[in-house]
PDB file of N, CA and C in Angstrom:
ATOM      1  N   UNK A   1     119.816 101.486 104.576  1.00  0.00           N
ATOM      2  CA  UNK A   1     119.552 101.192 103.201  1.00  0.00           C
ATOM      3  C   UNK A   1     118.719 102.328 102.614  1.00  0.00           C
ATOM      4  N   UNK A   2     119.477 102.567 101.657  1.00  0.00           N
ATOM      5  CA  UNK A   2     118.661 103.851 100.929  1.00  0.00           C
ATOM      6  C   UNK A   2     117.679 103.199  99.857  1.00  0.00           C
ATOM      7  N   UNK A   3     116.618 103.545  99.406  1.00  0.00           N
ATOM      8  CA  UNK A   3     115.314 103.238  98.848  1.00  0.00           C
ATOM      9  C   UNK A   3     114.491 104.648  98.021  1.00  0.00           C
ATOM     10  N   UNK A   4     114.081 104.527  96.750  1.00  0.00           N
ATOM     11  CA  UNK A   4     113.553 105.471  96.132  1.00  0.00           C
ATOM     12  C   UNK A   4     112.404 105.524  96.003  1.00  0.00           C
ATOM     13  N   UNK A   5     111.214 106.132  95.900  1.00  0.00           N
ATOM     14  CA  UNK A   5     109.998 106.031  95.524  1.00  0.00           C
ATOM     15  C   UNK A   5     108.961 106.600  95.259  1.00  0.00           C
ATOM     16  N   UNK A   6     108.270 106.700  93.976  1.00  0.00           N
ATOM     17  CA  UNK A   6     107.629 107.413  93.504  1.00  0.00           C
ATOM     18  C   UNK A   6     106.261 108.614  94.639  1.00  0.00           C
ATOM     19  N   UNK A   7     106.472 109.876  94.419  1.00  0.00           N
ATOM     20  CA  UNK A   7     105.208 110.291  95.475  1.00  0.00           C
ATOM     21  C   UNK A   7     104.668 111.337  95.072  1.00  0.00           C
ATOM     22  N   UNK A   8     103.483 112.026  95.581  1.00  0.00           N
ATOM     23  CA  UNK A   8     102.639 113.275  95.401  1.00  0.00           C
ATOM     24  C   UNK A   8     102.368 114.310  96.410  1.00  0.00           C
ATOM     25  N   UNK A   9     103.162 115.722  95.702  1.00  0.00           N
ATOM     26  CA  UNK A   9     102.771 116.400  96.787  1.00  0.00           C
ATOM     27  C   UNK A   9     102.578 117.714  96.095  1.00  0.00           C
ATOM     28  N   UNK A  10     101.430 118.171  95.995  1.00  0.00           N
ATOM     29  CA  UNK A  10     100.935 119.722  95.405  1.00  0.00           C
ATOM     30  C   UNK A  10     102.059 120.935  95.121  1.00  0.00           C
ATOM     31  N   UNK A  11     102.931 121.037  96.236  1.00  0.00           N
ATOM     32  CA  UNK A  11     103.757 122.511  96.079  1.00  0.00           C
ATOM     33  C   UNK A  11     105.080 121.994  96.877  1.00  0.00           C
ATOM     34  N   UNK A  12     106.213 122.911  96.646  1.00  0.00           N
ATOM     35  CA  UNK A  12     107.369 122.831  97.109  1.00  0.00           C
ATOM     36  C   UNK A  12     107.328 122.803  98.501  1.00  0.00           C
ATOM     37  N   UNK A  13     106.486 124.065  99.111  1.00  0.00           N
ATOM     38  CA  UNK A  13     106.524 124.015 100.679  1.00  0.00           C
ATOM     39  C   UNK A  13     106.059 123.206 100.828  1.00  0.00           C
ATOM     40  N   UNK A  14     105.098 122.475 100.551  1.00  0.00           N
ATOM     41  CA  UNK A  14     104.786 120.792 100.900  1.00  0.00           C
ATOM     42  C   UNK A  14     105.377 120.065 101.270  1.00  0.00           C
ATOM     43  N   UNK A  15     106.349 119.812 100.109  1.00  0.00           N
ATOM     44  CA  UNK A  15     107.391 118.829  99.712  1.00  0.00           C
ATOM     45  C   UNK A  15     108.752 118.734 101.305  1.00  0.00           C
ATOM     46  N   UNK A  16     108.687 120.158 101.620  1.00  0.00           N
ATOM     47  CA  UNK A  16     110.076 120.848 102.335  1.00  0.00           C
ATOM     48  C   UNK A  16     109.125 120.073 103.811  1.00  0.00           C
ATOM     49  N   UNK A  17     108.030 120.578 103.817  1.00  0.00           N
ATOM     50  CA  UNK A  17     106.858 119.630 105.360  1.00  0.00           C
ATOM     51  C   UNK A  17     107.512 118.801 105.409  1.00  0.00           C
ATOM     52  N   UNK A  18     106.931 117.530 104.351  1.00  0.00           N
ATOM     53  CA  UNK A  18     106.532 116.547 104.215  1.00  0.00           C
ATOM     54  C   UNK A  18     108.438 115.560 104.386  1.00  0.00           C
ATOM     55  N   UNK A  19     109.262 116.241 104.075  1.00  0.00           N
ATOM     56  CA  UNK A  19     110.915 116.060 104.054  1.00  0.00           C
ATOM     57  C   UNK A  19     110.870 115.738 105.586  1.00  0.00           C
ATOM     58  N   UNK A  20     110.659 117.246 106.137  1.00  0.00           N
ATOM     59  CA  UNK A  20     110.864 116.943 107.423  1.00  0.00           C
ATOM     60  C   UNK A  20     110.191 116.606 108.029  1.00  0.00           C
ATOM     61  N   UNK A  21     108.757 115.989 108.448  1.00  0.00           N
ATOM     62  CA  UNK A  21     108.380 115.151 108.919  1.00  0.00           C
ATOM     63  C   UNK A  21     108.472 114.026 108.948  1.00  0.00           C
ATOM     64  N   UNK A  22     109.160 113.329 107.410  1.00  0.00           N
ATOM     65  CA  UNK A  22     109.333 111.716 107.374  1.00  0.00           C
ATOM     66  C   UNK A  22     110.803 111.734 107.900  1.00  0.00           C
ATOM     67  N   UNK A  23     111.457 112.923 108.723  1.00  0.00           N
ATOM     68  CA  UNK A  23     112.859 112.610 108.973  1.00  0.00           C
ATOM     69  C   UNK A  23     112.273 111.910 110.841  1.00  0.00           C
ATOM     70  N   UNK A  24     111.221 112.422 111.025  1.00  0.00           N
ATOM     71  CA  UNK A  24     111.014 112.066 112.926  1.00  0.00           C
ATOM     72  C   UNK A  24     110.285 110.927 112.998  1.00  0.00           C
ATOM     73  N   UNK A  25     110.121 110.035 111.592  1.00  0.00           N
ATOM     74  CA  UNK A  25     109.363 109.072 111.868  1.00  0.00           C
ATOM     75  C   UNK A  25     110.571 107.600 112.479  1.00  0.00           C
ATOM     76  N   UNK A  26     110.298 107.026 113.155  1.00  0.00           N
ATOM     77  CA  UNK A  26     111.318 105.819 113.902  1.00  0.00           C
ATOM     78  C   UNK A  26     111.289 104.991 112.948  1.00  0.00           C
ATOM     79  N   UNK A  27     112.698 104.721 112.362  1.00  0.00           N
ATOM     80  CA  UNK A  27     113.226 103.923 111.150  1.00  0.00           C
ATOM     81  C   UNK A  27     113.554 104.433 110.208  1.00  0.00           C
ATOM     82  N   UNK A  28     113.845 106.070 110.651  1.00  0.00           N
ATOM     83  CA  UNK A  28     114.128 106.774 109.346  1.00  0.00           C
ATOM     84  C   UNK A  28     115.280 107.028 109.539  1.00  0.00           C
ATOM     85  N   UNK A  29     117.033 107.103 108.700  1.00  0.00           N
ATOM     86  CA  UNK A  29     117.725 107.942 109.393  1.00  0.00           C
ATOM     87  C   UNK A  29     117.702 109.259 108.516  1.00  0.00           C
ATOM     88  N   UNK A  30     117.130 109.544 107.048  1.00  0.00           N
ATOM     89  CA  UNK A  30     117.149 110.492 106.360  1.00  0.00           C
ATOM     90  C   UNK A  30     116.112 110.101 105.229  1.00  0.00           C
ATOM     91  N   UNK A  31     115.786 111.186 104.747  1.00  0.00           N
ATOM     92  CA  UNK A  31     114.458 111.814 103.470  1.00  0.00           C
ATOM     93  C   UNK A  31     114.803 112.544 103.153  1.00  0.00           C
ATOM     94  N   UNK A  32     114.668 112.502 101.458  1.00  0.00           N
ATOM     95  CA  UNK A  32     114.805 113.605 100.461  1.00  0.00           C
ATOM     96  C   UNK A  32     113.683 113.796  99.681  1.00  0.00           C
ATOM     97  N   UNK A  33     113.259 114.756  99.897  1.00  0.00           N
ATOM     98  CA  UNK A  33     111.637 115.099  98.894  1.00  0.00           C
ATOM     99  C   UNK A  33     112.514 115.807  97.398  1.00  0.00           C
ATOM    100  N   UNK A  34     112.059 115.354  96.205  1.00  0.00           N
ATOM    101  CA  UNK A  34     112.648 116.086  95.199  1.00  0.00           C
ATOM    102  C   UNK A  34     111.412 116.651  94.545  1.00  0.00           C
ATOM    103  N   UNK A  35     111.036 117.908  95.040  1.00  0.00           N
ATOM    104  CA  UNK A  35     109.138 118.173  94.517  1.00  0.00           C
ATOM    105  C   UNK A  35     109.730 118.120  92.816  1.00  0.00           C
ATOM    106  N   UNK A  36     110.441 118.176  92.353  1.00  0.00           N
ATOM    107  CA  UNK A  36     110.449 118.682  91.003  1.00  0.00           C
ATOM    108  C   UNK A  36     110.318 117.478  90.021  1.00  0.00           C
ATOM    109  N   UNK A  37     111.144 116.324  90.500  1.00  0.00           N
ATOM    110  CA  UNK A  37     110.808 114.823  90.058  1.00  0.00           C
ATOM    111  C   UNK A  37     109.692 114.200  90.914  1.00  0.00           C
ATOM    112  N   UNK A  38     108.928 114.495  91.438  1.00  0.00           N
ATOM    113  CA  UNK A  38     108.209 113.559  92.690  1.00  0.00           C
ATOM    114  C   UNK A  38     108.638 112.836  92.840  1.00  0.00           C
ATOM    115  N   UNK A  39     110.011 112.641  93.401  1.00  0.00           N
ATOM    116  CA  UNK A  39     110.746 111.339  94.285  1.00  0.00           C
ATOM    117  C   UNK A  39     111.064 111.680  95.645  1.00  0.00           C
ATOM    118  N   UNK A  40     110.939 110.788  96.332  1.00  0.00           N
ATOM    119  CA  UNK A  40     110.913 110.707  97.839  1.00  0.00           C
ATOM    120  C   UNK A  40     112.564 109.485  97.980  1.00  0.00           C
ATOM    121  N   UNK A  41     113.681 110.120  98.549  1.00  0.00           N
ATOM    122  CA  UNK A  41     114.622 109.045  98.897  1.00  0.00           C
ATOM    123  C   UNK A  41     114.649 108.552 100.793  1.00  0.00           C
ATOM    124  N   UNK A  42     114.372 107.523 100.798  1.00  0.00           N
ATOM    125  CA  UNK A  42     114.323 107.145 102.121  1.00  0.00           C
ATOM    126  C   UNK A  42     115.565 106.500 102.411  1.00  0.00           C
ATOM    127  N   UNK A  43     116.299 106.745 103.763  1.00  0.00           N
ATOM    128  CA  UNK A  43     117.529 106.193 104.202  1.00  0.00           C
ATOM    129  C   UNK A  43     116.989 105.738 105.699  1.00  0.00           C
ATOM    130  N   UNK A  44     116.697 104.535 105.155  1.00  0.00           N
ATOM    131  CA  UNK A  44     115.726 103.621 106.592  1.00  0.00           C
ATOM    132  C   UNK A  44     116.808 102.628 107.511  1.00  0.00           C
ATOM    133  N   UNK A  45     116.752 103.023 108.667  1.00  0.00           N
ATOM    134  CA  UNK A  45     117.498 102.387 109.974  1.00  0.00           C
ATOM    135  C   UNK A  45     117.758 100.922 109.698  1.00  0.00           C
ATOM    136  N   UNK A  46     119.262 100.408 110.497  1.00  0.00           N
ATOM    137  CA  UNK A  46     118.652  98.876 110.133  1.00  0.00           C
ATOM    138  C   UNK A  46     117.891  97.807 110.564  1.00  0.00           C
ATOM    139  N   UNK A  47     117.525  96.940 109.731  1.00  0.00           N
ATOM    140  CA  UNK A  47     116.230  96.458 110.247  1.00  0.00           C
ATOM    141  C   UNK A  47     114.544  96.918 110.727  1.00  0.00           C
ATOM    142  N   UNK A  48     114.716  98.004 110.033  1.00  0.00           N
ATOM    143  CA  UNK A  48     113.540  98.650 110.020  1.00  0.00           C
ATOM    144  C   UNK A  48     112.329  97.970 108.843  1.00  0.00           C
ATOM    145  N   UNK A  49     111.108  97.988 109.038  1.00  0.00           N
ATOM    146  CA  UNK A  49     110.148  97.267 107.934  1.00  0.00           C
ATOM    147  C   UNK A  49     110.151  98.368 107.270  1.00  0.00           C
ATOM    148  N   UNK A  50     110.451  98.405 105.789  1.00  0.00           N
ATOM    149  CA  UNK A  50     110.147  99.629 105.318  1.00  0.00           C
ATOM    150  C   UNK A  50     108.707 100.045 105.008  1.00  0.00           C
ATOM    151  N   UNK A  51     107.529  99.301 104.707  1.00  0.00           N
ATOM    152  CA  UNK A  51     106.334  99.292 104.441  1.00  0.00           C
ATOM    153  C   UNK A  51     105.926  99.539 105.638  1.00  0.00           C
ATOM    154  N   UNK A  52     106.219  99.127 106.888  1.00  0.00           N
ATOM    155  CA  UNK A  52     105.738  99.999 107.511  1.00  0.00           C
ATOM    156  C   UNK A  52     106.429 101.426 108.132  1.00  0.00           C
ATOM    157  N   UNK A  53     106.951 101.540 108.483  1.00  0.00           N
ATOM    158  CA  UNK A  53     108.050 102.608 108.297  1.00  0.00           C
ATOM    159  C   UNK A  53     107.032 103.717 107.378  1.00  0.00           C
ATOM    160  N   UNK A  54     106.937 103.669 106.192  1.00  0.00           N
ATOM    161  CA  UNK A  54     106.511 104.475 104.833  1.00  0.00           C
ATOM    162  C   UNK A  54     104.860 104.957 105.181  1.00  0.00           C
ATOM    163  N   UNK A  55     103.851 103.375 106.325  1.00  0.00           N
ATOM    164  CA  UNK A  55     102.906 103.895 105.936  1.00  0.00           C
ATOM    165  C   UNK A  55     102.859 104.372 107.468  1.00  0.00           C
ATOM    166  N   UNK A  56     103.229 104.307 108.064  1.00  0.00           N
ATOM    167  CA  UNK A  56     103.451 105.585 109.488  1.00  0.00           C
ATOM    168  C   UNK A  56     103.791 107.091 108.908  1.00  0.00           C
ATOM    169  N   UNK A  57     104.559 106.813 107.747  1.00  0.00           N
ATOM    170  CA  UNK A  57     104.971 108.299 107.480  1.00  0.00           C
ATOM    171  C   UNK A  57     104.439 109.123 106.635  1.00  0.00           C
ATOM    172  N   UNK A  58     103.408 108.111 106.184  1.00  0.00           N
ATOM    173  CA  UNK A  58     102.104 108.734 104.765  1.00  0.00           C
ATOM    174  C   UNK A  58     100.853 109.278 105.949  1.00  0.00           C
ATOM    175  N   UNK A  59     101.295 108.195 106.880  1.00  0.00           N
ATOM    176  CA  UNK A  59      99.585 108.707 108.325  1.00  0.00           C
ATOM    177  C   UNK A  59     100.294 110.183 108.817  1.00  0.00           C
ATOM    178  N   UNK A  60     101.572 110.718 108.945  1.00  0.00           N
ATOM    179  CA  UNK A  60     101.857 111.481 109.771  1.00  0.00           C
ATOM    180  C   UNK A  60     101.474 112.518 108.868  1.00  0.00           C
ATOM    181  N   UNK A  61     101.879 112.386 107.287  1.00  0.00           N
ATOM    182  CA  UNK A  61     102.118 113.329 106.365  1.00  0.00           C
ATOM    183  C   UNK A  61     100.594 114.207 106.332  1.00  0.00           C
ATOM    184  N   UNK A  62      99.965 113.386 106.018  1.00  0.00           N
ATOM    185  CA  UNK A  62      98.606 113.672 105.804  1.00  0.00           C
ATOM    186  C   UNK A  62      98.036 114.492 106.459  1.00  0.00           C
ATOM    187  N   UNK A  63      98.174 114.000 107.945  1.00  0.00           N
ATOM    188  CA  UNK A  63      97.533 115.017 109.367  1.00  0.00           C
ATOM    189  C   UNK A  63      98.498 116.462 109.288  1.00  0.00           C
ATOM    190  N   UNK A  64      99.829 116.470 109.177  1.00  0.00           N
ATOM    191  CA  UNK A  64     100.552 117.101 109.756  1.00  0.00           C
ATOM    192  C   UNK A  64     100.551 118.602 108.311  1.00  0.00           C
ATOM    193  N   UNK A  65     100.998 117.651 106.516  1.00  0.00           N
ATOM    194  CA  UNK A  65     101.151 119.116 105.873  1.00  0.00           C
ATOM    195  C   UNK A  65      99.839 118.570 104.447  1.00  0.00           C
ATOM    196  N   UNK A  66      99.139 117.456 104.237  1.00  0.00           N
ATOM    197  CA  UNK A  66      98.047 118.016 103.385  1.00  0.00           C
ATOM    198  C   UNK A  66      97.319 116.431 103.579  1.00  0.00           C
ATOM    199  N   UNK A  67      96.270 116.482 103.166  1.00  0.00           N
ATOM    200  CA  UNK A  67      95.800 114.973 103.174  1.00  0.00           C
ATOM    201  C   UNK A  67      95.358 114.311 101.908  1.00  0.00           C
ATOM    202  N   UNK A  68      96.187 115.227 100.800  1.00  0.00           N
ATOM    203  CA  UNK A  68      96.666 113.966  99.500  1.00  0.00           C
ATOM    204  C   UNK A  68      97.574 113.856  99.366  1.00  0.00           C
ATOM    205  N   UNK A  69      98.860 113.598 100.346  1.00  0.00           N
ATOM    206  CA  UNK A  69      99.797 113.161  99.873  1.00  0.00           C
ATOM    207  C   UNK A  69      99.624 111.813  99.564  1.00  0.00           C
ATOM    208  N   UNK A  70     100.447 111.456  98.453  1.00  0.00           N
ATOM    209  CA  UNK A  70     100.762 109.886  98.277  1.00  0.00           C
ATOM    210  C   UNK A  70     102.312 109.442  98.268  1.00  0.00           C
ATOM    211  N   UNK A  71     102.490 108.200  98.336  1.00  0.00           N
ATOM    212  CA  UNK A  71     103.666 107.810  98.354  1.00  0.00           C
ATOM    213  C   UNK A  71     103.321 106.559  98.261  1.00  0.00           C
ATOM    214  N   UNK A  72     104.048 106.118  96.588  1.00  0.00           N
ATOM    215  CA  UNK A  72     104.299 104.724  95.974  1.00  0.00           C
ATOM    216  C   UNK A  72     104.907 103.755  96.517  1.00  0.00           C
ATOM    217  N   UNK A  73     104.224 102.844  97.127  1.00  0.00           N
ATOM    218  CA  UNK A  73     105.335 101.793  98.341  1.00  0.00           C
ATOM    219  C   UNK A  73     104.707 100.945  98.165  1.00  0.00           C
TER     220      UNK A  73
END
């Protein structure tokens, strides 16, 4: 199930991180960062919780490419 949702991320190379890191999170099968709209498209496994799913992938984001990302969930 694909899912849209509003998010924040400073710069494009951010955005390109932050893509591919929410692709290795478990329950993801695909992410699209659009830095230019701040939309984040999630294509989440089935039966995956998406809330949690999202906030595993806001904890990874943070450590891994800045620690304000946000993401509307």
């Amino acid at each position: 199930m694909k899912k849209t949702y509003g998010m924040y991320v400073d710069c494009a190379a951010c955005g390109e991180k932050m893509q591919e890191t929410i692709k290795t999170v478990d329950g993801v099968n695909d992410a699209v960062v659009n830095y230019m709209t701040q939309k984040l498209t999630v294509d989440f496994a089935d039966g995956a919780d998406e809330k949690k799913v999202l906030k595993e992938a806001l904890k990874i984001c943070r450590k891994k490419v800045d620690d304000d990302i946000e993401i509307d969930f």
